[in-house]
Protein backbone atom coordinates (compact mmCIF):
# COMPACT_ATOMS: atom_id res chain seq x y z
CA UNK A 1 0.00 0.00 0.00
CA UNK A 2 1.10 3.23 -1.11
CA UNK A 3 2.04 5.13 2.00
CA UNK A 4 1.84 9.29 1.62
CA UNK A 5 2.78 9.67 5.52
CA UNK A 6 5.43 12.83 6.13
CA UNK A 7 8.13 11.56 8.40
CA UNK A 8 8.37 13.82 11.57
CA UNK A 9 5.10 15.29 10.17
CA UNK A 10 3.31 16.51 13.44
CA UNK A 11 0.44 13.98 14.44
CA UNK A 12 -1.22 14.21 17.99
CA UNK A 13 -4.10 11.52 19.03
CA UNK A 14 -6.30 10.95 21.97
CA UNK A 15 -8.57 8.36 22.61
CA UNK A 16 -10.71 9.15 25.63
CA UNK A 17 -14.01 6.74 25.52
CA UNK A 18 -13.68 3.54 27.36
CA UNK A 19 -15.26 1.15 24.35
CA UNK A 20 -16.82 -2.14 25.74
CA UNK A 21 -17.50 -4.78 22.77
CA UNK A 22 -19.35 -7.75 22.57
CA UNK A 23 -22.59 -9.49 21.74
CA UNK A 24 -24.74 -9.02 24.88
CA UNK A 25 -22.20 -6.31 26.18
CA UNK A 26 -25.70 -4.12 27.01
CA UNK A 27 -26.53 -6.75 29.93
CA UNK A 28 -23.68 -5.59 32.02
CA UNK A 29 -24.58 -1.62 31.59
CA UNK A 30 -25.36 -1.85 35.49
CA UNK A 31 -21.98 -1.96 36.70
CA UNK A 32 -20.85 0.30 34.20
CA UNK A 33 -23.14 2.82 35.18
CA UNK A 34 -22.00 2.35 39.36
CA UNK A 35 -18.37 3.88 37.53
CA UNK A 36 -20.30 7.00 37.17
CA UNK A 37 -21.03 7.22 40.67
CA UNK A 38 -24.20 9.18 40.08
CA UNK A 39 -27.66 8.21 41.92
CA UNK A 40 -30.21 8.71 38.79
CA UNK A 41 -29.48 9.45 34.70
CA UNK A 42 -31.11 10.67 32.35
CA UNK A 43 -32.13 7.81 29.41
CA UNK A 44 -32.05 10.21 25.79
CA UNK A 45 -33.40 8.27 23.02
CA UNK A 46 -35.94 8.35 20.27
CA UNK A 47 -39.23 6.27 19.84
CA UNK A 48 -37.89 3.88 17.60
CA UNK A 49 -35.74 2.67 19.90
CA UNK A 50 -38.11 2.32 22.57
CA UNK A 51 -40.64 0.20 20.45
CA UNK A 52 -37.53 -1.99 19.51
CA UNK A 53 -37.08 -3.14 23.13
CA UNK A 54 -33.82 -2.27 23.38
CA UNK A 55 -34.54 1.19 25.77
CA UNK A 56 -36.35 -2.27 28.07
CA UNK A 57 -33.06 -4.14 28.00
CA UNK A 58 -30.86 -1.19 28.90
CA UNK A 59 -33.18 -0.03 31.95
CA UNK A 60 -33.39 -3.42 33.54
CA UNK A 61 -29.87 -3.95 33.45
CA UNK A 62 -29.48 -0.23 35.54
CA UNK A 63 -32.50 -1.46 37.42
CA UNK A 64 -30.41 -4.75 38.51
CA UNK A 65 -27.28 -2.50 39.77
CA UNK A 66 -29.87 0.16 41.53
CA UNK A 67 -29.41 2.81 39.22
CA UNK A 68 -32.61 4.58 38.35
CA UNK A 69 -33.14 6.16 35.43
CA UNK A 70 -35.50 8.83 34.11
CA UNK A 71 -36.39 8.57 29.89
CA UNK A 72 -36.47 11.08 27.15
CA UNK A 73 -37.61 9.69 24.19
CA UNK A 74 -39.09 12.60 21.53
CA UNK A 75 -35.25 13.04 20.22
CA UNK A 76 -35.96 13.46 16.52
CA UNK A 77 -33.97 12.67 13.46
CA UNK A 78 -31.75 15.89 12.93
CA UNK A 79 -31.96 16.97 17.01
CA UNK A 80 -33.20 20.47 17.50
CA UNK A 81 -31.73 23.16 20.31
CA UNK A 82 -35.73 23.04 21.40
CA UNK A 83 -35.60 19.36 22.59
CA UNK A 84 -32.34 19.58 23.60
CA UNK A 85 -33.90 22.33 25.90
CA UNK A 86 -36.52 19.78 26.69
CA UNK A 87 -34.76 17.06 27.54
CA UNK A 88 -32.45 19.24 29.96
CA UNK A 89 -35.35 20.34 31.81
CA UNK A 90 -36.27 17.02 32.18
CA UNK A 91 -32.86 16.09 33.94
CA UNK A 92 -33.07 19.55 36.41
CA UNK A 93 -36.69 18.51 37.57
CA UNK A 94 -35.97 14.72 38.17
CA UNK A 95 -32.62 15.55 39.88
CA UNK A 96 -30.72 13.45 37.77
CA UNK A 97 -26.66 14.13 37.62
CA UNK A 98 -25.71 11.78 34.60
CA UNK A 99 -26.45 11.06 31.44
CA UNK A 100 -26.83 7.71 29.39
CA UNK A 101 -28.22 8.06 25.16
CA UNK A 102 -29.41 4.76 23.45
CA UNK A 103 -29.70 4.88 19.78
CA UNK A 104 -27.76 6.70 16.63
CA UNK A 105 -26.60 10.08 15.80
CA UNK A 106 -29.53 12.18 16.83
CA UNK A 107 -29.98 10.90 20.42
CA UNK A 108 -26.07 10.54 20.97
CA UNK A 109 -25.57 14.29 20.01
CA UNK A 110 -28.67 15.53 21.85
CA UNK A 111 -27.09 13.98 25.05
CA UNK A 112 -23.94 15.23 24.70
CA UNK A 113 -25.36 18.89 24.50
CA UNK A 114 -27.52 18.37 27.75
CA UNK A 115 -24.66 16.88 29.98
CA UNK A 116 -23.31 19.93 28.56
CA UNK A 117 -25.40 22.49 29.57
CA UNK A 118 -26.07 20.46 32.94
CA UNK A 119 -22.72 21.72 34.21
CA UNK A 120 -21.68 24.57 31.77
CA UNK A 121 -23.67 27.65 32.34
CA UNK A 122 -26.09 29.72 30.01
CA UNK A 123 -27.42 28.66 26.66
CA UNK A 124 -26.20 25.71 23.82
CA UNK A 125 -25.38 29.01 21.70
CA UNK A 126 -23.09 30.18 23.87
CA UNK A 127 -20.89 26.73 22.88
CA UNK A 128 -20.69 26.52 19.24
CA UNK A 129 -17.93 26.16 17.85
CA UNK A 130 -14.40 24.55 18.74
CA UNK A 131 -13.06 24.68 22.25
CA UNK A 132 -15.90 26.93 23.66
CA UNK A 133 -16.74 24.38 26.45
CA UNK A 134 -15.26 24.99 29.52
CA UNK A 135 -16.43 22.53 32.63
CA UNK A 136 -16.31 18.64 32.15
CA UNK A 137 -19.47 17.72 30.78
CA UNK A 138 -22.21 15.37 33.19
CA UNK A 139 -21.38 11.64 33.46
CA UNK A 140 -21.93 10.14 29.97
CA UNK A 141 -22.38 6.87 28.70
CA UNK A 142 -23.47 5.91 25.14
CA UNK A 143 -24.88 2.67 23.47
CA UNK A 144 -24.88 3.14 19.71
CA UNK A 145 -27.65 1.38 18.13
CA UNK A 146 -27.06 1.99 14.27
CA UNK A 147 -23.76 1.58 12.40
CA UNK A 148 -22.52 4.61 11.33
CA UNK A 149 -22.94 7.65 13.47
CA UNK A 150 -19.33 6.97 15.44
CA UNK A 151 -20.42 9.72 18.10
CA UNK A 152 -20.31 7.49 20.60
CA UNK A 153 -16.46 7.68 21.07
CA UNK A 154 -16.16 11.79 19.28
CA UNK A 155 -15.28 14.88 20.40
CA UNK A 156 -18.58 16.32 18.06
CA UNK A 157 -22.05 17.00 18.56
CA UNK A 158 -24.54 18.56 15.92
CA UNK A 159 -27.86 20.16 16.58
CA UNK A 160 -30.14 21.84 14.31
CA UNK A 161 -31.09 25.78 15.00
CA UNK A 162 -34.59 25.29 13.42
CA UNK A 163 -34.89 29.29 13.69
CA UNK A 164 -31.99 29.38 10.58
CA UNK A 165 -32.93 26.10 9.16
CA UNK A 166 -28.99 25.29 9.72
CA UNK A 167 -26.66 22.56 12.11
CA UNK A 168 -24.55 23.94 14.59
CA UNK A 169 -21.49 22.10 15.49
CA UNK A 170 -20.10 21.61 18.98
CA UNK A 171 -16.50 20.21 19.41
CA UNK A 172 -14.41 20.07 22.22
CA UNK A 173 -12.19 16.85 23.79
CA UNK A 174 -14.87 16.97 26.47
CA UNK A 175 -17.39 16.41 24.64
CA UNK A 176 -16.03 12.53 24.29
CA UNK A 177 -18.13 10.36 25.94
CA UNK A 178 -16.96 8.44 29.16
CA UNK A 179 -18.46 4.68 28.36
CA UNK A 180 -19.25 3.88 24.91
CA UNK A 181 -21.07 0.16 24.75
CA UNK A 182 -21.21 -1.53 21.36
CA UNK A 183 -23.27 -4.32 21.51
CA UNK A 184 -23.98 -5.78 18.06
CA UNK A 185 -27.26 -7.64 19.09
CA UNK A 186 -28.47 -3.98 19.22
CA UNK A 187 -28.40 -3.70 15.40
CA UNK A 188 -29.92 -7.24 14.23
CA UNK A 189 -33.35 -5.21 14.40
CA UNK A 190 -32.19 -2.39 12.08
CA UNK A 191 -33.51 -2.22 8.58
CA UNK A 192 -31.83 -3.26 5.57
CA UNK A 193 -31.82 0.51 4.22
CA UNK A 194 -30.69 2.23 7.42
CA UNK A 195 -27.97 -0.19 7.60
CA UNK A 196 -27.12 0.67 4.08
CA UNK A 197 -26.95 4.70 4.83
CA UNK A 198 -25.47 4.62 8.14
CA UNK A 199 -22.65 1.79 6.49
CA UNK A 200 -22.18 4.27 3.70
CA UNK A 201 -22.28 7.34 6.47
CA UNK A 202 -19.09 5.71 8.55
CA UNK A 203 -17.26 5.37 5.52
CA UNK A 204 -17.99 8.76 4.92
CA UNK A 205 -16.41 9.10 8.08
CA UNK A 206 -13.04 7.52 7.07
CA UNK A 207 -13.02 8.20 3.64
CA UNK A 208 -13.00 12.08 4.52
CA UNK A 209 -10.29 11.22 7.48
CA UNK A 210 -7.41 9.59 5.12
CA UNK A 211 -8.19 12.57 2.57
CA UNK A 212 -8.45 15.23 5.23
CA UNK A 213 -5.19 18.13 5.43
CA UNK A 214 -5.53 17.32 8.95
CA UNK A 215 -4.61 13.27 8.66
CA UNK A 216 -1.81 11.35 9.99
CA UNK A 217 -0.67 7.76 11.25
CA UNK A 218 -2.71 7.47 13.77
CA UNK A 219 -6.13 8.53 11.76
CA UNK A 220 -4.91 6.52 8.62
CA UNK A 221 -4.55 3.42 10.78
CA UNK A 222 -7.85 3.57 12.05
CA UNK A 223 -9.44 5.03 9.16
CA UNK A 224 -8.17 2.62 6.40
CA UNK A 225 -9.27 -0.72 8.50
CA UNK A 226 -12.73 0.75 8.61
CA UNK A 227 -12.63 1.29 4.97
CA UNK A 228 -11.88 -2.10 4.65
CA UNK A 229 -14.61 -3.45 7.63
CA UNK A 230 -17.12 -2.16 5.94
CA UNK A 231 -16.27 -2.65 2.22
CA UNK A 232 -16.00 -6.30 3.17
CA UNK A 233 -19.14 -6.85 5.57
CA UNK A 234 -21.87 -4.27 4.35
CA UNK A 235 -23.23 -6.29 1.56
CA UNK A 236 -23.71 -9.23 3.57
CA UNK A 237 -25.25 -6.85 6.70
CA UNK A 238 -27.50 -5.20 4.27
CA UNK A 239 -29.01 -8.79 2.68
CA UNK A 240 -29.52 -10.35 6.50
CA UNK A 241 -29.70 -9.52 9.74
CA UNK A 242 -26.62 -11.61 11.08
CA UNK A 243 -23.94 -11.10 13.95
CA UNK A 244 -20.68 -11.23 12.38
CA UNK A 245 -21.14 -8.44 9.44
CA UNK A 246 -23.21 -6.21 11.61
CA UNK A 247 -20.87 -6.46 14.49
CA UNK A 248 -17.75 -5.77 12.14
CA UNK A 249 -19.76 -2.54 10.82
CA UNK A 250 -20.02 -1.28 14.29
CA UNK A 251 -16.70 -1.38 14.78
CA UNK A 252 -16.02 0.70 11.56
CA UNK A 253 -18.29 2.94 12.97
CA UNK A 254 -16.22 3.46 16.01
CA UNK A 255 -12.80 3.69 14.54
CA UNK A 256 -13.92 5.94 12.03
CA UNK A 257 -15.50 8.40 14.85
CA UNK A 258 -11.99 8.09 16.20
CA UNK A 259 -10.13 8.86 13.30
CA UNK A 260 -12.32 11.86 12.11
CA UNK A 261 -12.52 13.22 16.00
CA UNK A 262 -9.45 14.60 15.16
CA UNK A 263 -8.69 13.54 11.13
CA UNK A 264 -12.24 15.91 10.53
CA UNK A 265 -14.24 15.89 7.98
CA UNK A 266 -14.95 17.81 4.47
CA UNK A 267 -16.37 18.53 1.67
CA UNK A 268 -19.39 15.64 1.82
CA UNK A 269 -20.35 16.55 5.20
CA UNK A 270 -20.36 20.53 3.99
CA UNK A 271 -22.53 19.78 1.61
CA UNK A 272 -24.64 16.98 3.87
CA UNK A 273 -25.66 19.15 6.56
CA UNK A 274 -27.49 21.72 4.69
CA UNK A 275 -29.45 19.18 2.94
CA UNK A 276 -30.91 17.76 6.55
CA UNK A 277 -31.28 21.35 8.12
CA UNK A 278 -33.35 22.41 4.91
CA UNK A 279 -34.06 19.61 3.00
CA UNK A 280 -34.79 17.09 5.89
CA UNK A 281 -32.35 14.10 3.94
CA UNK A 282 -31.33 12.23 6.62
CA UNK A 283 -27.91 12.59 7.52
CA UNK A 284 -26.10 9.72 6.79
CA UNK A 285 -28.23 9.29 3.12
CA UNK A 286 -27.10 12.75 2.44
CA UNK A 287 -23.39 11.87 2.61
CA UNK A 288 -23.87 8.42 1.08
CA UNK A 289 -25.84 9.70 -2.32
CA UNK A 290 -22.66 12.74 -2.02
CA UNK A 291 -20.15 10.69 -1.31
CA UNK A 292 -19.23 9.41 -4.82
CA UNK A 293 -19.41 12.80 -6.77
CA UNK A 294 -17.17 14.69 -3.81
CA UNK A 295 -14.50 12.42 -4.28
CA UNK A 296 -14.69 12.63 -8.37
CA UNK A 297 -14.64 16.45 -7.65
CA UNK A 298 -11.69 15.65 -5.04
CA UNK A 299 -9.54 13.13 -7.12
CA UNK A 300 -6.99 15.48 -8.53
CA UNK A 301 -6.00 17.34 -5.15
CA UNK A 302 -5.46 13.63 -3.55
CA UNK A 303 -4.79 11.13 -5.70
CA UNK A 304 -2.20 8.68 -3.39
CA UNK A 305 -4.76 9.24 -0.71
CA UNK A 306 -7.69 7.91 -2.55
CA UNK A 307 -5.31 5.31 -4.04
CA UNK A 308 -5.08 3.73 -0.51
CA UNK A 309 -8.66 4.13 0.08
CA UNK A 310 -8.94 1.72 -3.14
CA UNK A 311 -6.62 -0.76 -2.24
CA UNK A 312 -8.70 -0.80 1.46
CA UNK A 313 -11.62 -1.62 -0.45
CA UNK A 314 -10.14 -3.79 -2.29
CA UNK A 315 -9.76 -2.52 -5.47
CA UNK A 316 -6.37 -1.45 -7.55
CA UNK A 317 -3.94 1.48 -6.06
CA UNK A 318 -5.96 4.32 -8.10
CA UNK A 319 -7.39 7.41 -7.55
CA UNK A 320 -10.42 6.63 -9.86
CA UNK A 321 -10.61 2.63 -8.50
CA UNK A 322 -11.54 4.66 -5.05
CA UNK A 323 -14.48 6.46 -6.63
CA UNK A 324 -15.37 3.29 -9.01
CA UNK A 325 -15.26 1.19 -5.66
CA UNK A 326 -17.29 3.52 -3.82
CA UNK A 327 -19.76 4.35 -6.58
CA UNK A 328 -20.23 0.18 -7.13
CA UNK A 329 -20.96 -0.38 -3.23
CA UNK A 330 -23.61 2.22 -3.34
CA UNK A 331 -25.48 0.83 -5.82
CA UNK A 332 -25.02 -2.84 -4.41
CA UNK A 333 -26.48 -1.45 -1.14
CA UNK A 334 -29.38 0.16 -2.74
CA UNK A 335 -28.24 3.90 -1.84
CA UNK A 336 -29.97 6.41 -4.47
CA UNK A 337 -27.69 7.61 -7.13
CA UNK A 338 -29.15 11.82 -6.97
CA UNK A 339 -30.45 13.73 -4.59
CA UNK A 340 -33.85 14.45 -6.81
CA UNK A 341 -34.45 10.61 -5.73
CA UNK A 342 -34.88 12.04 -2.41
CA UNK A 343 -36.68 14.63 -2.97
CA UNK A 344 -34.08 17.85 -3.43
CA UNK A 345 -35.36 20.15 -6.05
């Protein structure tokens, strides 16, 4: 593999989430949660979750450790600053001093921004941006339910400012959860097509991290096994709900959070987030129908970059195998080919 790493190039890493992995990992969340040392938490998750089951399995294992739990459940796709709002009202009136989110992107980044304003004063505007949070967030823990948000172990968050029909983006190191559980037998239930766009979405994720200004050894490492994770196991995860694909997507998803924590990302993810805050595409089906055309757009500023995101896929050390090899697994997956299949005018 083609290797475009600077020697002595400066490169600085930190991985701060504890990750626990493994088929029925959710059943020990109990004793996990006694680590945070806090009496009650606040459960942030959405309704699909909840009618899954999965919001049943996490309380009763709290329940069997004695840590009680209070749940929000109206986070919705794209989370707003009014139900992050919501839910931190919630937390102040049932005197809870931790936090714990259950499900993808949206309830993971609507957590993060209440265990931020639980112990960082004033309103969420007051912390967009990079580096504006100043106090450790609330206790977190996070059990991802999807396979391609990756904000269970980033230093990110993104809400939606309905009033300007825009995201906001949070980052800080603090905003990295404490506890991230990834528990594949939490992502048998997901459909075929959100498997597809949140597979598609973490390779977003690491595509964007090995082509990023801002990457290095550390990202590439983590970045170009994802690549490979997923370009090797999403087929089979999208045709059938079985363990060993959809537990090697989620952890894709994880190393790819890691590597664009601090890797970033670009162009796709410009371009993605306008399309949920005004055109309601769901996130990670904005950046997969993107995805392919960015990097066509991209290919002559990066070339030996994208060749090593071929060869991870598995494909021959070129710039356009990368985009052929992406474009391909798209379409395999079922992921649109324009945005006026999703309704974009």
């Amino acid at each position: 593999m083609t290797t475009v790493t600077k020697t002595g190039a400066l490169a600085n890493f930190q991985a701060a989430t504890e990750v626990i992995f493994g088929a029925g990992a959710v059943a020990g969340m109990g004793e996990l949660a006694q680590r945070l040392d806090v009496p009650r938490l606040l459960l942030v998750t959405d309704e699909g979750v909840s009618r899954a089951g999965i919001v049943d399995r996490v309380m009763a294992a709290l329940g069997q450790a004695g840590t009680e739990a209070v749940v929000f459940d109206a986070v919705e796709p794209n989370p707003s600053i009014e139900t992050v709002e919501e839910a931190l009202a919630l937390y102040r009136d049932a005197a809870c001093a931790g936090v714990v989110a259950v499900g993808g992107g949206s309830p993971i980044d609507a957590a993060k921004a209440v265990a931020t304003l639980a112990t960082n004063p004033g309103e969420l505007a007051a912390y967009i941006g990079v580096g504006k949070i100043v106090q450790p967030l609330a206790p977190l823990m996070v059990v991802p339910t999807t396979v391609g948000t990756g904000s269970e172990v980033t230093t990110w968050a993104v809400i939606t400012d309905l009033a300007q029909r825009k995201k906001v983006v949070l980052g800080s190191p603090l905003l990295a959860p404490r506890i991230a559980v990834l528990d594949p037998e939490l992502v048998l239930s997901l459909p075929a097509t959100l498997v597809a766009s949140t597979g598609i979405d973490a390779l977003t994720h690491a595509v964007e991290s090995v082509i990023s200004l801002f990457a290095g050894p550390f990202t590439d490492g983590l970045a170009l096994e994802a690549i490979h994770l997923i370009a090797a196991y999403l087929p089979a995860a999208v045709e059938a709900p079985e363990l060993e694909p959809r537990a090697n997507l989620l952890y894709a998803s994880a190393m790819a959070g890691m590597a664009f924590s601090y890797a970033r990302t670009a162009l796709v993810h410009g371009m993605a987030h306008p399309l949920s805050a005004y055109c309601d595409v769901p996130h990670g089906l904005a950046n997969a129908i993107l995805l392919p055309d960015v990097l066509a757009f991209n290919l002559p500023a990066c070339e030996p970059q994208l060749a090593r995101v071929a060869v991870a896929m598995g494909a021959e050390a070129s710039a356009q195998a990368a985009v052929d090899a992406v474009r391909k697994l798209n379409r395999r997956v079922g992921i649109p080919c324009r945005l006026s299949d999703v309704g974009v005018t």
